[in-house]
C-alpha atoms as a PDB file:
ATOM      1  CA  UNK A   1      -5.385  43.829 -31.069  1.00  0.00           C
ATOM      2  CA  UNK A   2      -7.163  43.124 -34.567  1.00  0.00           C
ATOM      3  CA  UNK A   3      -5.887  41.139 -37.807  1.00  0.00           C
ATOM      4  CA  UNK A   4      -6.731  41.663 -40.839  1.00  0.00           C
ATOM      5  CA  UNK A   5      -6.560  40.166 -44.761  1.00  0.00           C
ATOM      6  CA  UNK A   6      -6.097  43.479 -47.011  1.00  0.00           C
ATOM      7  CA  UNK A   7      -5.919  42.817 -50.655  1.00  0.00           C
ATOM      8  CA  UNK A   8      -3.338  45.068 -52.940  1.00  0.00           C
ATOM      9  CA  UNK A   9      -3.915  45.454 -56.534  1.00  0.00           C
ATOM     10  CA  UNK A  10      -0.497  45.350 -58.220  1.00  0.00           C
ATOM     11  CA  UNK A  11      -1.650  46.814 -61.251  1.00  0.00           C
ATOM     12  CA  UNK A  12      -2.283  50.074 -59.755  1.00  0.00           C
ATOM     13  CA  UNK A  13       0.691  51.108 -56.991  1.00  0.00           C
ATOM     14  CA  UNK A  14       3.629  49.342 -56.654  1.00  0.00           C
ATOM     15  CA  UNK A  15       3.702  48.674 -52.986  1.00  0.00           C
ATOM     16  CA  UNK A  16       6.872  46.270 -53.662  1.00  0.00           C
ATOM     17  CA  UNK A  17       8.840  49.582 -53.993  1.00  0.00           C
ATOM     18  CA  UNK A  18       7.484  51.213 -51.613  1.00  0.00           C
ATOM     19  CA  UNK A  19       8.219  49.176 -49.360  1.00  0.00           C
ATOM     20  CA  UNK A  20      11.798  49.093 -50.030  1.00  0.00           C
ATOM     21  CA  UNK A  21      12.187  53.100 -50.025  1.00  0.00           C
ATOM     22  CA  UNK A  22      10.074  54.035 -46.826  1.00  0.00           C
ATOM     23  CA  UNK A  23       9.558  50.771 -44.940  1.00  0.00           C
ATOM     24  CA  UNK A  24       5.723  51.502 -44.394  1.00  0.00           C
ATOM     25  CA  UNK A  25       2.655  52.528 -46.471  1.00  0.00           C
ATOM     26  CA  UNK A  26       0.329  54.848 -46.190  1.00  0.00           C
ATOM     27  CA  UNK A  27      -3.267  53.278 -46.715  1.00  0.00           C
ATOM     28  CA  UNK A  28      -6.827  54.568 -47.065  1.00  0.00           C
ATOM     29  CA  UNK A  29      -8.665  53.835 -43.936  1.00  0.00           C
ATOM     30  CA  UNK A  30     -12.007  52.534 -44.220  1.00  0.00           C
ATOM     31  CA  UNK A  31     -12.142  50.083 -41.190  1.00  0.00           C
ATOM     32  CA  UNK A  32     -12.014  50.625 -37.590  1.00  0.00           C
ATOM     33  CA  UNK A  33      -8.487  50.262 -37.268  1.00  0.00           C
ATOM     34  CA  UNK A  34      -6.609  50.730 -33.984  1.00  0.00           C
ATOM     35  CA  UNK A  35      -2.966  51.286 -33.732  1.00  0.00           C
ATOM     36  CA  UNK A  36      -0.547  47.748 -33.382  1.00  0.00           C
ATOM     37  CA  UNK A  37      -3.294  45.884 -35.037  1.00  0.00           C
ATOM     38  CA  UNK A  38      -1.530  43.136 -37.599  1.00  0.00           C
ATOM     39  CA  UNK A  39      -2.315  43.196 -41.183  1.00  0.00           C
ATOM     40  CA  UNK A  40      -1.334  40.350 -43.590  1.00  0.00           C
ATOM     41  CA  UNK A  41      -1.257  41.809 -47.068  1.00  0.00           C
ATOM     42  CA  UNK A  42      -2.439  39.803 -50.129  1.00  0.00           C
ATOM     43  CA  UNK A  43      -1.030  41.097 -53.517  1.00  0.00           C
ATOM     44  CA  UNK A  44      -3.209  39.901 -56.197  1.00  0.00           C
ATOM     45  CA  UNK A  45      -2.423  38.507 -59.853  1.00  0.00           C
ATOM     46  CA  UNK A  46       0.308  37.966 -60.516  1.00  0.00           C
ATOM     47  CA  UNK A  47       1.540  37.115 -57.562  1.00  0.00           C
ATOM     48  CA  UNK A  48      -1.874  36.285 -55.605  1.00  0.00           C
ATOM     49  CA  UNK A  49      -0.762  35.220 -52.337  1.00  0.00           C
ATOM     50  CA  UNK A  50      -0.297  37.167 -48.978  1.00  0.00           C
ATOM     51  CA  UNK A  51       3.052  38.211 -49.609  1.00  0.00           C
ATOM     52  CA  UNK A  52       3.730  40.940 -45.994  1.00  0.00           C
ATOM     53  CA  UNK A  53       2.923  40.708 -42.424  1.00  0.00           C
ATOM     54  CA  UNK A  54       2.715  44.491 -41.355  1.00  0.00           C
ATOM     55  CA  UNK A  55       1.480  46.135 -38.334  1.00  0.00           C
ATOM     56  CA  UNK A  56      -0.208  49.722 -37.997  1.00  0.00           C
ATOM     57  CA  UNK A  57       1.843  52.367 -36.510  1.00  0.00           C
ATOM     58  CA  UNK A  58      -0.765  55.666 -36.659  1.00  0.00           C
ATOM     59  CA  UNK A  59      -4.287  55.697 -37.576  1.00  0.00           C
ATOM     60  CA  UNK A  60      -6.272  58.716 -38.695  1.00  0.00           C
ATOM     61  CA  UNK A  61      -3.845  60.484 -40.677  1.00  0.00           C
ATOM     62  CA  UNK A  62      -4.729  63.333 -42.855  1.00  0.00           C
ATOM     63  CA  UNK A  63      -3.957  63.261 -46.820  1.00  0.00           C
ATOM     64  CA  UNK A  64      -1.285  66.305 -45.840  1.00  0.00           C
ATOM     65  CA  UNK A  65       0.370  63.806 -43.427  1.00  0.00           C
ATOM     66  CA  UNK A  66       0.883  61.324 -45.685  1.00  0.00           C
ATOM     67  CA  UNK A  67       4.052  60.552 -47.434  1.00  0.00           C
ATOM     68  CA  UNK A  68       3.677  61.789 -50.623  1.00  0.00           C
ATOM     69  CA  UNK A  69       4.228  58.480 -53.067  1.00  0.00           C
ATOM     70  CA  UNK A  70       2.916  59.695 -56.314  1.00  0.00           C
ATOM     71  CA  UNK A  71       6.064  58.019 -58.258  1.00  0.00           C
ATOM     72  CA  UNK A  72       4.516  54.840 -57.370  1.00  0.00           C
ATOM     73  CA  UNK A  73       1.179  54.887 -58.201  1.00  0.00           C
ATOM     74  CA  UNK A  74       1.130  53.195 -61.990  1.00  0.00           C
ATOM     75  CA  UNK A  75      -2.951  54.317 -62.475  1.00  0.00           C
ATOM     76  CA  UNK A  76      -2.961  58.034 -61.364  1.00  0.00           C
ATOM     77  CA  UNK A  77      -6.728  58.411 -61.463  1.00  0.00           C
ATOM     78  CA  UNK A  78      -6.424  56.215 -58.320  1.00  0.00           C
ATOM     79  CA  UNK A  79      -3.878  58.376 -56.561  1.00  0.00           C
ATOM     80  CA  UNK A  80      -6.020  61.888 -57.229  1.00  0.00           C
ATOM     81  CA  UNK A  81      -8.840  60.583 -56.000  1.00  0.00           C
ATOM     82  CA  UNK A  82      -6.636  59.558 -52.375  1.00  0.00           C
ATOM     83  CA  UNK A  83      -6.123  62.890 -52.660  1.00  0.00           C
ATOM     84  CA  UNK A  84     -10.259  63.886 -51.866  1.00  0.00           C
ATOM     85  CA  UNK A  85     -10.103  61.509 -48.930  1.00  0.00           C
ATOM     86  CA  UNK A  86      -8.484  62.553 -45.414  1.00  0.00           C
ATOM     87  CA  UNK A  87      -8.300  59.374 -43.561  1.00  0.00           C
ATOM     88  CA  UNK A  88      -5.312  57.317 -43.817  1.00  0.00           C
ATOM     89  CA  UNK A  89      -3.354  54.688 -41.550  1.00  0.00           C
ATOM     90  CA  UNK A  90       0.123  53.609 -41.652  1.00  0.00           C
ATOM     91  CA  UNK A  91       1.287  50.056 -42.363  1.00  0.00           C
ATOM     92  CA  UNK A  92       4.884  49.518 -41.096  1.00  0.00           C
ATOM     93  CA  UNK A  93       6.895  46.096 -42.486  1.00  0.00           C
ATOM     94  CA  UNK A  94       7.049  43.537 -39.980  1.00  0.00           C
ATOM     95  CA  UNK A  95       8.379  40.613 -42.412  1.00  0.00           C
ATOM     96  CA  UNK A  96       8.066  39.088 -46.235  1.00  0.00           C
ATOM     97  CA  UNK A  97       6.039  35.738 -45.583  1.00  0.00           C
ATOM     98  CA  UNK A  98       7.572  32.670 -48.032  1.00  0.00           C
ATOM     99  CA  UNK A  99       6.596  31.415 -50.379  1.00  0.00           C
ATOM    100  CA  UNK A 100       3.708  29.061 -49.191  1.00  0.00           C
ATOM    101  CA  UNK A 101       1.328  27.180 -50.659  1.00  0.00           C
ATOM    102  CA  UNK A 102      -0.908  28.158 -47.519  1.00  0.00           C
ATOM    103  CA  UNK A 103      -0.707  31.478 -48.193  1.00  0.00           C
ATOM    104  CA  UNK A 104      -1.566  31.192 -52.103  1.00  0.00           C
ATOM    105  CA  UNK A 105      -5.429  32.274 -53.216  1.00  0.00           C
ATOM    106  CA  UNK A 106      -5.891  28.338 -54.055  1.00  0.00           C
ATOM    107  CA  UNK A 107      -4.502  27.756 -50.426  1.00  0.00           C
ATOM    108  CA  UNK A 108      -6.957  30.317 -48.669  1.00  0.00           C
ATOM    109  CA  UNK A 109     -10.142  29.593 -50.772  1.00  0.00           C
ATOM    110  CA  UNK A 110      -9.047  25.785 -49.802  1.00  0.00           C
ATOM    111  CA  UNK A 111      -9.504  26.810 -46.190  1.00  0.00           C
ATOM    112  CA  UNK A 112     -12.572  29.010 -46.467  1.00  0.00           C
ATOM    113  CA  UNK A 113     -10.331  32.117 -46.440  1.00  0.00           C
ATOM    114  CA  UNK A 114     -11.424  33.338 -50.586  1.00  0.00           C
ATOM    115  CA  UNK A 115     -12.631  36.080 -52.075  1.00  0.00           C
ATOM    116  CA  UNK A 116      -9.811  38.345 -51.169  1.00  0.00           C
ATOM    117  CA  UNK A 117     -11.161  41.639 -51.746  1.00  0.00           C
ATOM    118  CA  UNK A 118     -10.415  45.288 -49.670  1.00  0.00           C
ATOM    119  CA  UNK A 119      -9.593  44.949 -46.221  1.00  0.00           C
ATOM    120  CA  UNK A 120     -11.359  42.258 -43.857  1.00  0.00           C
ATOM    121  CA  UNK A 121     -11.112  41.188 -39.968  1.00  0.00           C
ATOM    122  CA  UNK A 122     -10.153  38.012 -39.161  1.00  0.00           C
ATOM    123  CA  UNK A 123     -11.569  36.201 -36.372  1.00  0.00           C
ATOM    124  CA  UNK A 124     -11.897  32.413 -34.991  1.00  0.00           C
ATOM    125  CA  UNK A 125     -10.694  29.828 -37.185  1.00  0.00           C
ATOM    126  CA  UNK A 126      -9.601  32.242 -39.688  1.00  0.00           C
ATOM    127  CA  UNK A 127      -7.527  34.480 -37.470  1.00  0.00           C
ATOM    128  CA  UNK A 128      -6.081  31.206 -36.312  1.00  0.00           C
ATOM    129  CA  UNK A 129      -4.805  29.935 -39.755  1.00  0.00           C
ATOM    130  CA  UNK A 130      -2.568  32.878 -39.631  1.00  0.00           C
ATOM    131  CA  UNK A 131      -1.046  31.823 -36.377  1.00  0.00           C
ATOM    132  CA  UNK A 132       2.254  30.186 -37.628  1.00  0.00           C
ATOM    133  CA  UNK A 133       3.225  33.507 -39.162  1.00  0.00           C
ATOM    134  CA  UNK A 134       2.789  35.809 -36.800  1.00  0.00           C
END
C-alpha cells in the first residue's frame, strides 16, 4: 500500500460537491497507482490545506466508465480535455480531516512537506507525518 499528497484546484471542479452526491471521484491517473492505496487530498486557495483522506477503489478506468460529472466542473476546457484521456482511478471518501494547523500549506512547508502540486508519493518521514490521521 502507497500514500499519496494530491493537490485539487478549487477553481476548476468542485470536488466539495462531488463528494457529497457520489461519495468518490473519478481522477486522471498519471501515477502508478494500485488499488487500496491512501490518498490525502489538498484543496488549494482558498482553503489550502489537506482537507480528505480517501482511498482508491479501481484503477485503470476508461473515460466511458467514469461517472459522468460535467455539472461540476466550473472551467469546462478542463473537463473536454478529460475527455481525450482514458485512464482514470477512483477515489472513495474515507473521512474530512479537521481543521489543523498541521495540515495547512504553512504547516506542511513548515515540515518540509511544500510545494503541493499534482499528485506525489509519500515516503519516510513524510509518509509518517500523516500517521495520526490515518
Amino acid at each position: 500500500m502507497n500514500t499519496w499528497l494530491l493537490s485539487s484546484g478549487s477553481k476548476k471542479f468542485q470536488l466539495d460537491e462531488c463528494l457529497k452526491k457520489y461519495g468518490y471521484v473519478d481522477w486522471t491517473q498519471t501515477k502508478k497507482v494500485e488499488v487500496g492505496d491512501v490518498v490525502f487530498v489538498y484543496i488549494s486557495k482558498p482553503v489550502g490545506a489537506v482537507k480528505y483522506l480517501m482511498r482508491v477503489k479501481c484503477i485503470n478506468l476508461s473515460f466511458t466508465e467514469t461517472t459522468d460529472n460535467e455539472e461540476l466542473w466550473l472551467d469546462k476546457s478542463v473537463y473536454e480535455k478529460g475527455k481525450k484521456r482514458d485512464c482514470y482511478f477512483r477515489l472513495v471518501l474515507e473521512k474530512e480531516l479537521p481543521n489543523d494547523d498541521r495540515l495547512s500549506f504553512k504547516g506542511l512547508s513548515y515540515n518540509g512537506l511544500g510545494g503541493v502540486q499534482g499528485m506525489q508519493k509519500l515516503e519516510g518521514i513524510k509518509k509518517g507525518y500523516f500517521k495520526d490521521y490515518i
